[in-house]
N, C-alpha and C. Protein backbone atom coordinates (compact mmCIF):
# COMPACT_ATOMS: atom_id res chain seq x y z
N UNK A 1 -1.38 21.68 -50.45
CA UNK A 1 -0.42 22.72 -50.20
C UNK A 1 -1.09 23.93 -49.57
N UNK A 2 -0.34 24.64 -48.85
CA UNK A 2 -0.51 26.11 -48.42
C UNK A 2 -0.88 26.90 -49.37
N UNK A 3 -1.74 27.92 -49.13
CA UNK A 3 -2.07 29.52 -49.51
C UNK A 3 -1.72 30.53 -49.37
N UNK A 4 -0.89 31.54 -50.05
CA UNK A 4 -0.29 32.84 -48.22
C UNK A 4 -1.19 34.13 -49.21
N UNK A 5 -1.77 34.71 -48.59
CA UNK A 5 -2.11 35.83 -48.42
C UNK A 5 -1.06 36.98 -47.93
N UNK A 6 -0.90 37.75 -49.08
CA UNK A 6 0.72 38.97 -48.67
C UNK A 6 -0.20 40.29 -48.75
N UNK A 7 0.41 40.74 -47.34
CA UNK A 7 0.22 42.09 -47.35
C UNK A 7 1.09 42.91 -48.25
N UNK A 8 0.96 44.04 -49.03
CA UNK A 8 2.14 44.81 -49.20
C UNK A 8 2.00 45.92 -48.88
N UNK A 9 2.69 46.78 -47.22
CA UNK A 9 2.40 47.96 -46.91
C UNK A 9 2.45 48.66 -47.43
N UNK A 10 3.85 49.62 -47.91
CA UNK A 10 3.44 50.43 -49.19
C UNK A 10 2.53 50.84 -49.78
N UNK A 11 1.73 49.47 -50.36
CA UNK A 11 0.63 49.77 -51.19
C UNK A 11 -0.71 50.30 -50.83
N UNK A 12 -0.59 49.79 -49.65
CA UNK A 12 -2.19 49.68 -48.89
C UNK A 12 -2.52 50.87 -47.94
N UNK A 13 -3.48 51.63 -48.04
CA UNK A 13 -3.66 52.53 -47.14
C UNK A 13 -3.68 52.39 -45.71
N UNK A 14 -3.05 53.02 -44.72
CA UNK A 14 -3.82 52.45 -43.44
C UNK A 14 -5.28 52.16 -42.97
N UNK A 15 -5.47 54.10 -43.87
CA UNK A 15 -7.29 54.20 -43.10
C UNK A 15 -8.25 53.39 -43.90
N UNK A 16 -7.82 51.91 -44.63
CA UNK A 16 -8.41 50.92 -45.53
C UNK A 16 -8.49 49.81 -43.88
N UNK A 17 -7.72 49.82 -43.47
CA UNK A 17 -7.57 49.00 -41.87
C UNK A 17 -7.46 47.14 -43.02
N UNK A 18 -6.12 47.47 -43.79
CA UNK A 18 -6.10 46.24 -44.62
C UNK A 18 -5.25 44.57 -43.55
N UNK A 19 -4.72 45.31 -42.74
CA UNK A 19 -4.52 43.79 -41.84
C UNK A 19 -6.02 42.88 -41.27
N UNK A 20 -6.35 43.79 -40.93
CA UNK A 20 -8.17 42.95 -40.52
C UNK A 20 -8.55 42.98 -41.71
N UNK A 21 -8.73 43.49 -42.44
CA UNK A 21 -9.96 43.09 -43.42
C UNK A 21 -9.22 41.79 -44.32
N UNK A 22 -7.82 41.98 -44.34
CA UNK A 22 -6.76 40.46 -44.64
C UNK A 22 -7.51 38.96 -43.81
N UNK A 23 -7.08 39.34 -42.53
CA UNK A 23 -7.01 38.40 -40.96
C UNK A 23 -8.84 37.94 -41.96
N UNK A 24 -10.00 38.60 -42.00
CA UNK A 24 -11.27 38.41 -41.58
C UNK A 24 -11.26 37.37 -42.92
N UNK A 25 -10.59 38.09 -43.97
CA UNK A 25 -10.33 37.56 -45.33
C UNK A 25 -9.71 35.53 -45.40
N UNK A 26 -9.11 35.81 -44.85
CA UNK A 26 -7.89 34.85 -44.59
C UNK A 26 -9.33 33.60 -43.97
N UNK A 27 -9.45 34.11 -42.74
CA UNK A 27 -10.61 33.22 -41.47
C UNK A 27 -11.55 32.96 -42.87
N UNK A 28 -11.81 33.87 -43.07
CA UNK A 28 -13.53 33.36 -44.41
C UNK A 28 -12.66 32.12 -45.31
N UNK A 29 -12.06 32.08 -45.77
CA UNK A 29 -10.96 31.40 -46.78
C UNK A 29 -10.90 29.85 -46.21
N UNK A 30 -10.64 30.60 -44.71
CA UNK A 30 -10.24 29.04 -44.54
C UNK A 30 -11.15 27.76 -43.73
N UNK A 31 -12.32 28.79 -43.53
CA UNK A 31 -13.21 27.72 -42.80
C UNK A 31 -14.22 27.19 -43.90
N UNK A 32 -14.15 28.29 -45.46
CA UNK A 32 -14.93 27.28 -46.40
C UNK A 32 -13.87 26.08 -46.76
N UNK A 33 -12.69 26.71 -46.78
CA UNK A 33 -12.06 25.23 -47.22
C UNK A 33 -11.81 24.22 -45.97
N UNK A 34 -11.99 25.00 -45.22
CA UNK A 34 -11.83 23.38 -44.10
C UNK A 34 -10.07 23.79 -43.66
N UNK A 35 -9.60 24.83 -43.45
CA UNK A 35 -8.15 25.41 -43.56
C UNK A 35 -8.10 25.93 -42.05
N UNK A 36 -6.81 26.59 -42.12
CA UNK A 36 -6.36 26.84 -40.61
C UNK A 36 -5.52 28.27 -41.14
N UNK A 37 -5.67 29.24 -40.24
CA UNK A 37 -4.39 30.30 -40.26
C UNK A 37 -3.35 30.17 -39.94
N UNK A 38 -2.10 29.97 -40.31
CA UNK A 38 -0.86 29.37 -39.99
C UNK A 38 0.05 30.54 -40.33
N UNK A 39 1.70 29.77 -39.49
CA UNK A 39 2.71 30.65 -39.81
C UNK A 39 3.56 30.50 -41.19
N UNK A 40 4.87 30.71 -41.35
CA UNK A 40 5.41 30.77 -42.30
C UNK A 40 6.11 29.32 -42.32
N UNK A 41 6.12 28.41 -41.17
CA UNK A 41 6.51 27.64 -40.63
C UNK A 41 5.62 26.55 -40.14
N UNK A 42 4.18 26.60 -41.00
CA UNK A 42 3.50 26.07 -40.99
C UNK A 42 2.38 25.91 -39.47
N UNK A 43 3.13 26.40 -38.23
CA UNK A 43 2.21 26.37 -37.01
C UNK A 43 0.81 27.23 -37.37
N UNK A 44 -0.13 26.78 -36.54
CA UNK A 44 -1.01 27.59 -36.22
C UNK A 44 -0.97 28.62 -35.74
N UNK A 45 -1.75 29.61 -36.50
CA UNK A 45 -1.42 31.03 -35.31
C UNK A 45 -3.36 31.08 -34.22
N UNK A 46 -2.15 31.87 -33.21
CA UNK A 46 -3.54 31.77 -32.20
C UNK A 46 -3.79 33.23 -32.18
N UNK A 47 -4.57 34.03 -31.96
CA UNK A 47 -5.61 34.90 -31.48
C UNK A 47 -4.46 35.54 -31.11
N UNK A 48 -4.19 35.55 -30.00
CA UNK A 48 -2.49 36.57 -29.21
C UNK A 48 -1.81 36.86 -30.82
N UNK A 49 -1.05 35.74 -30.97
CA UNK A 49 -0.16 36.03 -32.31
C UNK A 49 -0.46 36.53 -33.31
N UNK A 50 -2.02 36.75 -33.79
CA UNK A 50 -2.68 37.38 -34.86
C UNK A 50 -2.40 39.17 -34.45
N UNK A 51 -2.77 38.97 -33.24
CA UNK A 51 -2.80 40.68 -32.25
C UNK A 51 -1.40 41.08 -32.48
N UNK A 52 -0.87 40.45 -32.29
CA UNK A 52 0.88 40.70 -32.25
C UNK A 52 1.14 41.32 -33.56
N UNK A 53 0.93 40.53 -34.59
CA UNK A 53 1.15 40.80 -35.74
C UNK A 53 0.60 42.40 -36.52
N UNK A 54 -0.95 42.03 -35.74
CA UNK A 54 -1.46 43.56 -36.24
C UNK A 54 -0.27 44.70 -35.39
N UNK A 55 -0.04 44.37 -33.86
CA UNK A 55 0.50 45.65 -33.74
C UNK A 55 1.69 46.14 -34.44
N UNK A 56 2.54 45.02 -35.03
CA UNK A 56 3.57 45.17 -35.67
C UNK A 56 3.20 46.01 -36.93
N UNK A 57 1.91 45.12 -37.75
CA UNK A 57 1.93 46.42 -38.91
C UNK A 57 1.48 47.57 -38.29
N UNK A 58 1.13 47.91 -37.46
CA UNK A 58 0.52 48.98 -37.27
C UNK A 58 2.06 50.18 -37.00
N UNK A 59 2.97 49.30 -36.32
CA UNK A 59 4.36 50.34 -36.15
C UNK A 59 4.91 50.69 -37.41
N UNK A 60 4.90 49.53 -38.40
CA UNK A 60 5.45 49.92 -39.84
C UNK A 60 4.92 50.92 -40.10
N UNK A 61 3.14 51.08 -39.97
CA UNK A 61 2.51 51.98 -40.63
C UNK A 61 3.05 53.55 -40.36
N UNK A 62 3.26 53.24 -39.06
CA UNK A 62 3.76 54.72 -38.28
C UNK A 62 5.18 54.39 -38.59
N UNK A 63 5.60 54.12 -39.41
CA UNK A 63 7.59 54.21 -39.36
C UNK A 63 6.90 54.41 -41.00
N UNK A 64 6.52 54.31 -41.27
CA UNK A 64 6.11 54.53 -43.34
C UNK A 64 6.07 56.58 -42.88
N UNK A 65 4.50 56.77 -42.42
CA UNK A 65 4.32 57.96 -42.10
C UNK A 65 5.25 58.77 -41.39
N UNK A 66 6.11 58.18 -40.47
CA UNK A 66 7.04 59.23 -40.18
C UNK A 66 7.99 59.24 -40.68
N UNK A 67 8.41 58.61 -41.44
CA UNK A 67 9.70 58.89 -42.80
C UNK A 67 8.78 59.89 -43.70
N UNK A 68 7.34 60.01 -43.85
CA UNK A 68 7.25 61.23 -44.89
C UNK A 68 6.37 60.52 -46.05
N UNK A 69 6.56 58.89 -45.87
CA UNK A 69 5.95 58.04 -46.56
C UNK A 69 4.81 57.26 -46.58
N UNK A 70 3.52 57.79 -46.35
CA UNK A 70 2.34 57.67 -45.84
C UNK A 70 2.05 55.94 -46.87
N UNK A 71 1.90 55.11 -46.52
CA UNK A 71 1.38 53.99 -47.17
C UNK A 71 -0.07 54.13 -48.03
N UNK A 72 0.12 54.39 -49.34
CA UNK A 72 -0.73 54.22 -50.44
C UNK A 72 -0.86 55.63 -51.26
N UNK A 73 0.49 56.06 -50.56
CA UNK A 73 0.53 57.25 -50.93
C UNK A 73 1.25 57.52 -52.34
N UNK A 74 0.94 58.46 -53.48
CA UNK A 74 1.91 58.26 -54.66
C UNK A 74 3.36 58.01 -54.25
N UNK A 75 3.69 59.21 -53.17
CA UNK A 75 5.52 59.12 -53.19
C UNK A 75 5.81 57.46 -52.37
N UNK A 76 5.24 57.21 -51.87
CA UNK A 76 5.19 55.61 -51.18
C UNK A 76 5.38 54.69 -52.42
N UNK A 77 4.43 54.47 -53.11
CA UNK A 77 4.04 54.10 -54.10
C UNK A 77 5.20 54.16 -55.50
N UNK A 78 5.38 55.51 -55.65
CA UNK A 78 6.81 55.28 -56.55
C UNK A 78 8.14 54.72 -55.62
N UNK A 79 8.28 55.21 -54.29
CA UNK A 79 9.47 54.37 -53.81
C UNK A 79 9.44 53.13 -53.56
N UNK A 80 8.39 52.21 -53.63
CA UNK A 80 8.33 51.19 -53.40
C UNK A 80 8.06 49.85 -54.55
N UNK A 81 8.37 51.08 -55.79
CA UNK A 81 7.77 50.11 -56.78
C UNK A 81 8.63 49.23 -57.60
């Protein structure tokens, strides 16, 4: 069976840079087990689609902070809990 590794923005600081240190997390994970980075849908993800993904959290991050709600922040943190 599959593994998933979950981000939870909210929780995580940006300036922690927790999508890569996930992604680097994830790659270490899966080449001791002999594993692959995949989707939710079981495909492989490639290099482009990993990028994609970071830029996406990276807009959340800036849609967290410009609501007022800095990710890992207490008021983040109680609204999200």
């Amino acid at each position: 069976g599959s593994r998933t590794l979950l981000l939870d923005l909210p929780r995580a600081s940006a300036a922690l840079d927790p999508w890569n240190e996930m992604v680097e997390c994830a790659r270490g994970c899966a080449h001791r087990l002999g594993g692959m980075l995949i989707d939710d849908a079981g495909r492989a993800l490639s290099e482009p689609q990993i990028e994609r993904i970071g830029q996406q959290v990276r807009l959340r991050y800036q849609g967290l902070e410009d609501a007022g709600f800095p990710a890992g922040s207490p008021m983040a943190l109680r609204l999200f809990n």
